[in-house]
PDB file of N, CA and C in Angstrom:
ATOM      1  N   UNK A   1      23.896   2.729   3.066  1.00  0.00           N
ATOM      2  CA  UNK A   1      24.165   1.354   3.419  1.00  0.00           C
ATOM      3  C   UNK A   1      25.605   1.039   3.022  1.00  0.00           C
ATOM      4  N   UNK A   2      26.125   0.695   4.016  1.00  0.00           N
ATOM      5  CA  UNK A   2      27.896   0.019   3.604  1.00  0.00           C
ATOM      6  C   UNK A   2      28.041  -1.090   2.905  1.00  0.00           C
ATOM      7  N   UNK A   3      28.946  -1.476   2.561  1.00  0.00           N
ATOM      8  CA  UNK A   3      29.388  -2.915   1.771  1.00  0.00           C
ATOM      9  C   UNK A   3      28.227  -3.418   1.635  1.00  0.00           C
ATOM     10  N   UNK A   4      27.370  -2.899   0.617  1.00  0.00           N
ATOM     11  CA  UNK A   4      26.608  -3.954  -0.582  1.00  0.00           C
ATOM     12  C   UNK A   4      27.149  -4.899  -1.152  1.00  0.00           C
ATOM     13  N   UNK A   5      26.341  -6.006  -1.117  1.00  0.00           N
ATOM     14  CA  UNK A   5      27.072  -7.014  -1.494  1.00  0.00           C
ATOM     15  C   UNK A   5      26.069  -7.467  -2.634  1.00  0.00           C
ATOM     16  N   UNK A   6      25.481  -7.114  -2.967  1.00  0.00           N
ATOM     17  CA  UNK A   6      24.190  -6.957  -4.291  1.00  0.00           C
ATOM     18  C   UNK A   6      23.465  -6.418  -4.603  1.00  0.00           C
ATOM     19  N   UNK A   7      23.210  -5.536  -5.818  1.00  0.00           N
ATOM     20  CA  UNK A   7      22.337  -4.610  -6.283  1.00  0.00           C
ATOM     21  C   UNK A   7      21.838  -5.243  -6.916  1.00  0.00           C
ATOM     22  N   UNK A   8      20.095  -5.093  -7.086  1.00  0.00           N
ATOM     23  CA  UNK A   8      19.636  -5.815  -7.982  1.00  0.00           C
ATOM     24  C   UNK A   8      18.579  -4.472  -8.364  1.00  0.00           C
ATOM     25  N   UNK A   9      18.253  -4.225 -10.052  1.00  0.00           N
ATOM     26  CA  UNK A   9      18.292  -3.045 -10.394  1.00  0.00           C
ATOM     27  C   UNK A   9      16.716  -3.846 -11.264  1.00  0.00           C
ATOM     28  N   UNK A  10      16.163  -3.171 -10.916  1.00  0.00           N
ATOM     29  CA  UNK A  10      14.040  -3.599 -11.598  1.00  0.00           C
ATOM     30  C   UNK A  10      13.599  -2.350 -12.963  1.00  0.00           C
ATOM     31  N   UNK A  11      13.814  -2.682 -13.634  1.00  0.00           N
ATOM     32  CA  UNK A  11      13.314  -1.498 -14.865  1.00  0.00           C
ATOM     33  C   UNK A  11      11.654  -1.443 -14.510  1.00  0.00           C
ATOM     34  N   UNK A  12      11.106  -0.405 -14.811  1.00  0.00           N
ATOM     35  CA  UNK A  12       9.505  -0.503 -14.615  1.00  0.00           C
ATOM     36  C   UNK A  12       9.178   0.195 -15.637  1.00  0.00           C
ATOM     37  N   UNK A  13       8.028   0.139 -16.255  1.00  0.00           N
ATOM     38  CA  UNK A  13       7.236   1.021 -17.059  1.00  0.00           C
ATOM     39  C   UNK A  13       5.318   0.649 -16.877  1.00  0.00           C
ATOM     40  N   UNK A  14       4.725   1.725 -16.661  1.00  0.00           N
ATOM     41  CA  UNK A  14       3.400   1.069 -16.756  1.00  0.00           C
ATOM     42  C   UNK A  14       3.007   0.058 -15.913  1.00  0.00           C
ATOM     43  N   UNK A  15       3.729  -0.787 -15.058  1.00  0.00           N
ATOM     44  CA  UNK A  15       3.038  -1.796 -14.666  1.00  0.00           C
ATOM     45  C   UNK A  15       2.123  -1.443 -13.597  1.00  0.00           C
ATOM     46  N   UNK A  16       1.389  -2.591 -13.602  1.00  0.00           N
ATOM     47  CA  UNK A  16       0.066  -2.653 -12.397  1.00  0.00           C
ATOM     48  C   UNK A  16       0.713  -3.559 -11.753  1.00  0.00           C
ATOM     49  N   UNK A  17       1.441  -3.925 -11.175  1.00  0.00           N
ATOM     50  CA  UNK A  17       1.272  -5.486 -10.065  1.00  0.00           C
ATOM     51  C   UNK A  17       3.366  -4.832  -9.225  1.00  0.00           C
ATOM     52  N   UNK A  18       3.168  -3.315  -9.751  1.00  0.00           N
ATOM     53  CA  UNK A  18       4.617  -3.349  -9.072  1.00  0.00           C
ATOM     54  C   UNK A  18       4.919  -3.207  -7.268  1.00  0.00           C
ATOM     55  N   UNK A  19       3.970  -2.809  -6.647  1.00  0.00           N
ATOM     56  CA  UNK A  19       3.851  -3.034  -5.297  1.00  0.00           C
ATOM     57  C   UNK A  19       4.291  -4.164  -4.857  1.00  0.00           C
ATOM     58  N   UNK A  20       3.915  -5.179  -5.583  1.00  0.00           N
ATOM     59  CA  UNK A  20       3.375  -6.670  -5.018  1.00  0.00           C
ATOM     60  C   UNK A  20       4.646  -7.078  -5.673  1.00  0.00           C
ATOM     61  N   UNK A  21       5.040  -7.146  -6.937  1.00  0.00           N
ATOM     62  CA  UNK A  21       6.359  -7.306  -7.665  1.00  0.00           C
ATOM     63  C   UNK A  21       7.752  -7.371  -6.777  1.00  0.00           C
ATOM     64  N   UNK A  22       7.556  -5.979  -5.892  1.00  0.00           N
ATOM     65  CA  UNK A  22       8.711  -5.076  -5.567  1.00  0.00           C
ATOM     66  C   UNK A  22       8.768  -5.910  -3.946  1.00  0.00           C
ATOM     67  N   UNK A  23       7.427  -6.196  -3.378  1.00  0.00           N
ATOM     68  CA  UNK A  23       7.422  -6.831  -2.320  1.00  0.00           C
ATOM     69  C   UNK A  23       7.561  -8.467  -2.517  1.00  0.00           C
ATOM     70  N   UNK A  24       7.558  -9.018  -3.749  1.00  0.00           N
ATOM     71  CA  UNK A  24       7.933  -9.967  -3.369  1.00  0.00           C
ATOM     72  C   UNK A  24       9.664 -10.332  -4.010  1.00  0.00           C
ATOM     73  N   UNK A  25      10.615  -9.176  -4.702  1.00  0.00           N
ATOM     74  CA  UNK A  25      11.816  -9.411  -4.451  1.00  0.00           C
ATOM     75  C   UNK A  25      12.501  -9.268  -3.476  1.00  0.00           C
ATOM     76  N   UNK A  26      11.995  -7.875  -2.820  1.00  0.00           N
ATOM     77  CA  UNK A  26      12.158  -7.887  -1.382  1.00  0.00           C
ATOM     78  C   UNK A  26      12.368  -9.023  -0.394  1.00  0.00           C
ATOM     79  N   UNK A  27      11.250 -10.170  -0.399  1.00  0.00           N
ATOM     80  CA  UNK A  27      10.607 -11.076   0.607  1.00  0.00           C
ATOM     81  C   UNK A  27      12.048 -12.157   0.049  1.00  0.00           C
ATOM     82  N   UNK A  28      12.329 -12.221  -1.012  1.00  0.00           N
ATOM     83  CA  UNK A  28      13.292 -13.335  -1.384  1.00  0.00           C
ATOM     84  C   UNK A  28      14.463 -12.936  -1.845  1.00  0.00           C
ATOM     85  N   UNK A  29      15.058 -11.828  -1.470  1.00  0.00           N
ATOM     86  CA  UNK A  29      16.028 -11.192  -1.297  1.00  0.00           C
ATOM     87  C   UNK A  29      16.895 -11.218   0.225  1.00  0.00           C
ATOM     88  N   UNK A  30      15.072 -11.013   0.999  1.00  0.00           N
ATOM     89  CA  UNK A  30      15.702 -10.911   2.286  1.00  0.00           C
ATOM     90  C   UNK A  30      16.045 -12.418   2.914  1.00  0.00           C
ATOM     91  N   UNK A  31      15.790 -13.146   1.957  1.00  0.00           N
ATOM     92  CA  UNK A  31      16.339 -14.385   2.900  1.00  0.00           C
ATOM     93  C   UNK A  31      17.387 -15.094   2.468  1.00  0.00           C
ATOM     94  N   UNK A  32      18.517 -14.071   1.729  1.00  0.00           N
ATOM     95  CA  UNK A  32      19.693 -14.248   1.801  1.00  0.00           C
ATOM     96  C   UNK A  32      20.778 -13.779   2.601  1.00  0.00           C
ATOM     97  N   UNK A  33      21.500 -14.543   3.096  1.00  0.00           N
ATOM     98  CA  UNK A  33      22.375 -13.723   3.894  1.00  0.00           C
ATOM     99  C   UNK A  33      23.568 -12.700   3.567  1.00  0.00           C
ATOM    100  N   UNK A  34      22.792 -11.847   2.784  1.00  0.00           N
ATOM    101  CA  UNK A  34      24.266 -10.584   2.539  1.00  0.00           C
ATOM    102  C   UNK A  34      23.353  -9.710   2.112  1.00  0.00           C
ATOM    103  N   UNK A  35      23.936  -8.865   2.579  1.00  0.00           N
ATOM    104  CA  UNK A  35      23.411  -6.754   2.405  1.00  0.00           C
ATOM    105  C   UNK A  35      23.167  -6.822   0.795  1.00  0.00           C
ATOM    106  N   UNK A  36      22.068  -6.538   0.607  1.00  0.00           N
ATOM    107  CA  UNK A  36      21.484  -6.108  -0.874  1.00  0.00           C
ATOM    108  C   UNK A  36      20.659  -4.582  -1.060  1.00  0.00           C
ATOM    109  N   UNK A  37      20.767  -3.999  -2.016  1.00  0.00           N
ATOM    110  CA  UNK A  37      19.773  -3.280  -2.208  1.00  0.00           C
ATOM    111  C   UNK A  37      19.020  -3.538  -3.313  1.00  0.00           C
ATOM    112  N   UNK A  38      18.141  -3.414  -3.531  1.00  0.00           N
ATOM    113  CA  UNK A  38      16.866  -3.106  -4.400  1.00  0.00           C
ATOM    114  C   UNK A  38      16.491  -1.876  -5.377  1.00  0.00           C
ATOM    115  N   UNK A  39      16.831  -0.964  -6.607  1.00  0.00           N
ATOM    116  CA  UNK A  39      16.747  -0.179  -7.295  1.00  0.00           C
ATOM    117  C   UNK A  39      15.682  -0.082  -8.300  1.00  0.00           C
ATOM    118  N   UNK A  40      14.578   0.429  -8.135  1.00  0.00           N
ATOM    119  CA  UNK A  40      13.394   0.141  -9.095  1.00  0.00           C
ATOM    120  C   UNK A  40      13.404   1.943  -9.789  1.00  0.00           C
ATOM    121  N   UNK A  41      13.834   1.080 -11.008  1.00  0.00           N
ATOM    122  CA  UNK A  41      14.016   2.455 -12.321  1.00  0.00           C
ATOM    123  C   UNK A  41      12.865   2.202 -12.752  1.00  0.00           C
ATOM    124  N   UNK A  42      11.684   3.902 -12.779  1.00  0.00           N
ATOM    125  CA  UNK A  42      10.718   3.618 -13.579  1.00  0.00           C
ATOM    126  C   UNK A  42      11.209   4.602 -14.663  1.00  0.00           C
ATOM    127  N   UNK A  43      10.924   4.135 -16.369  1.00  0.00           N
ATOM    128  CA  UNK A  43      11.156   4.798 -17.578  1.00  0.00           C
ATOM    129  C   UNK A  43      10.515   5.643 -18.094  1.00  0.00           C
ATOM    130  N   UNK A  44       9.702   6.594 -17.034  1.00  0.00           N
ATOM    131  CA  UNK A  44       8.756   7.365 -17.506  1.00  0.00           C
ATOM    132  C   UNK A  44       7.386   7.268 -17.292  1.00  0.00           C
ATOM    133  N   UNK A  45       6.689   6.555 -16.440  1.00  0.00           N
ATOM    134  CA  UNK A  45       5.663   5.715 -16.510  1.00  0.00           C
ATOM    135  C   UNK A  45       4.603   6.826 -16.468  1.00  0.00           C
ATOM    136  N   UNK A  46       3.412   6.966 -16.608  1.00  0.00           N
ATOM    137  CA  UNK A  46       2.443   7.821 -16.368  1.00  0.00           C
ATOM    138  C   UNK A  46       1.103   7.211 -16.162  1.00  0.00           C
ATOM    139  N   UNK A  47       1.216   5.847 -15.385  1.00  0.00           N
ATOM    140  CA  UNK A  47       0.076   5.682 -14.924  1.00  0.00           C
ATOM    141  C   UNK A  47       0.350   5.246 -13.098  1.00  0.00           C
ATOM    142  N   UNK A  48       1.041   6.465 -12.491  1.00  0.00           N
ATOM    143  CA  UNK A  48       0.939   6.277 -10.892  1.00  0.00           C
ATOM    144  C   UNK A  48       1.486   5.200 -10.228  1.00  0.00           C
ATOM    145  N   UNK A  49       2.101   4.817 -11.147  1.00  0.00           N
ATOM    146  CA  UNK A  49       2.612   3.332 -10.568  1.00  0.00           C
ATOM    147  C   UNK A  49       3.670   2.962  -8.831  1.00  0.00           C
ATOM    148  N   UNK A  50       4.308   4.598  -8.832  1.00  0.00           N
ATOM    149  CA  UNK A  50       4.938   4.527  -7.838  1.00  0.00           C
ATOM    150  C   UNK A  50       3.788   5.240  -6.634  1.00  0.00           C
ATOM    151  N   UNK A  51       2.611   5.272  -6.792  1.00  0.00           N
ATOM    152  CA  UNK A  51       1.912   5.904  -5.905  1.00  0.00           C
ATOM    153  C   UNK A  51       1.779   5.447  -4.330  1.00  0.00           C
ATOM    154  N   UNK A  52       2.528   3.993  -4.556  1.00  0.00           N
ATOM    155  CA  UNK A  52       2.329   3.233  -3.287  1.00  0.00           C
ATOM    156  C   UNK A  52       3.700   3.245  -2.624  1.00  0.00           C
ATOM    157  N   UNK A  53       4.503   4.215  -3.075  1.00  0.00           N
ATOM    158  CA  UNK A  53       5.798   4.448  -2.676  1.00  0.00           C
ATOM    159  C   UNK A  53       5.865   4.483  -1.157  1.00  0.00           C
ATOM    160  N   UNK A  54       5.122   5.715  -0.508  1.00  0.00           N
ATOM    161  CA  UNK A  54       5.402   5.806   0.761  1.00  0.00           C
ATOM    162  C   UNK A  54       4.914   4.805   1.555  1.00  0.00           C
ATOM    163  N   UNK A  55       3.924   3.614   1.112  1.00  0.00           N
ATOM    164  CA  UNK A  55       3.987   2.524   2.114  1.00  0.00           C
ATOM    165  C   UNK A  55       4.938   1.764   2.746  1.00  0.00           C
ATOM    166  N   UNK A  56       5.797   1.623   1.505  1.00  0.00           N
ATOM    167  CA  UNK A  56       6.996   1.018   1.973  1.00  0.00           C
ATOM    168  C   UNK A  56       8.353   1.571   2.611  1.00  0.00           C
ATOM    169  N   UNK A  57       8.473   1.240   3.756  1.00  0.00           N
ATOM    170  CA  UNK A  57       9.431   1.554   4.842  1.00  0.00           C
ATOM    171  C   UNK A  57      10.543   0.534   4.783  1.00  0.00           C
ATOM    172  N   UNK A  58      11.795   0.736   3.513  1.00  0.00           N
ATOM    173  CA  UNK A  58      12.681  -0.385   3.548  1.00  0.00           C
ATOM    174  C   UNK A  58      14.003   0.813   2.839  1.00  0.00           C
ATOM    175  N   UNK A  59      14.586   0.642   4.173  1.00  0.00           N
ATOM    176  CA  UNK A  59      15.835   1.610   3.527  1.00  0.00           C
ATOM    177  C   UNK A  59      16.983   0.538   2.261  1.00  0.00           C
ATOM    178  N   UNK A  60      16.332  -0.762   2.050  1.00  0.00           N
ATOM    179  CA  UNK A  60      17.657  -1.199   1.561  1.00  0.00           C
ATOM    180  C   UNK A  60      16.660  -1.009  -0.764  1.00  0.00           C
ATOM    181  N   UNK A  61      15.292  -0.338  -0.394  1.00  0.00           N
ATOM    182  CA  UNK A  61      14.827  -0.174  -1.613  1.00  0.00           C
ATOM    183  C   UNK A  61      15.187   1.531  -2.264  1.00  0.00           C
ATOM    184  N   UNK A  62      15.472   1.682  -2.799  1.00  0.00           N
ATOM    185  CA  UNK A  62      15.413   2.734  -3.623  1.00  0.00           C
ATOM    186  C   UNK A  62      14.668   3.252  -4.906  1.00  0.00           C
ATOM    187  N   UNK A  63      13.644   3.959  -4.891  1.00  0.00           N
ATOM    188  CA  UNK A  63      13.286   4.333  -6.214  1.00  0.00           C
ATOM    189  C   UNK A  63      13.544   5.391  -6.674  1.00  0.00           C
ATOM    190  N   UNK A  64      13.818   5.297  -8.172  1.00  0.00           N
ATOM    191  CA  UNK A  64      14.428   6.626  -9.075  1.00  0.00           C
ATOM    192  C   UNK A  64      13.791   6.648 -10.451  1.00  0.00           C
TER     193      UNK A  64
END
């Protein structure tokens, strides 16, 4: 993605509600007008939390 004009960077650990979390910065992200991405750092987590990864089809999210 070219000229980002905001990164907004989500620490995770453990949580249960990060699907829904991640979709709703998304939802109010996107209704600003300038190129953002989305960076959700999980710290190790070991309860599957990113398991719902491949649902989401949003090139401006990144997880690492």
């Amino acid at each position: 993605m070219d000229n980002i004009d905001l990164s907004v960077i989500m620490p995770v650990f453990n949580t249960n509600n990060l699907e829904k979390n991640i979709l709703e910065a998304l939802s109010k992200l996107g209704s600003l007008e300038i190129k953002y991405e989305l960076i959700v750092v999980d710290d190790g987590s070991n309860n599957g939390c990113f398991s719902f990864s491949k649902k989401i089809q949003d090139n401006r999210l990144k997880l690492v």
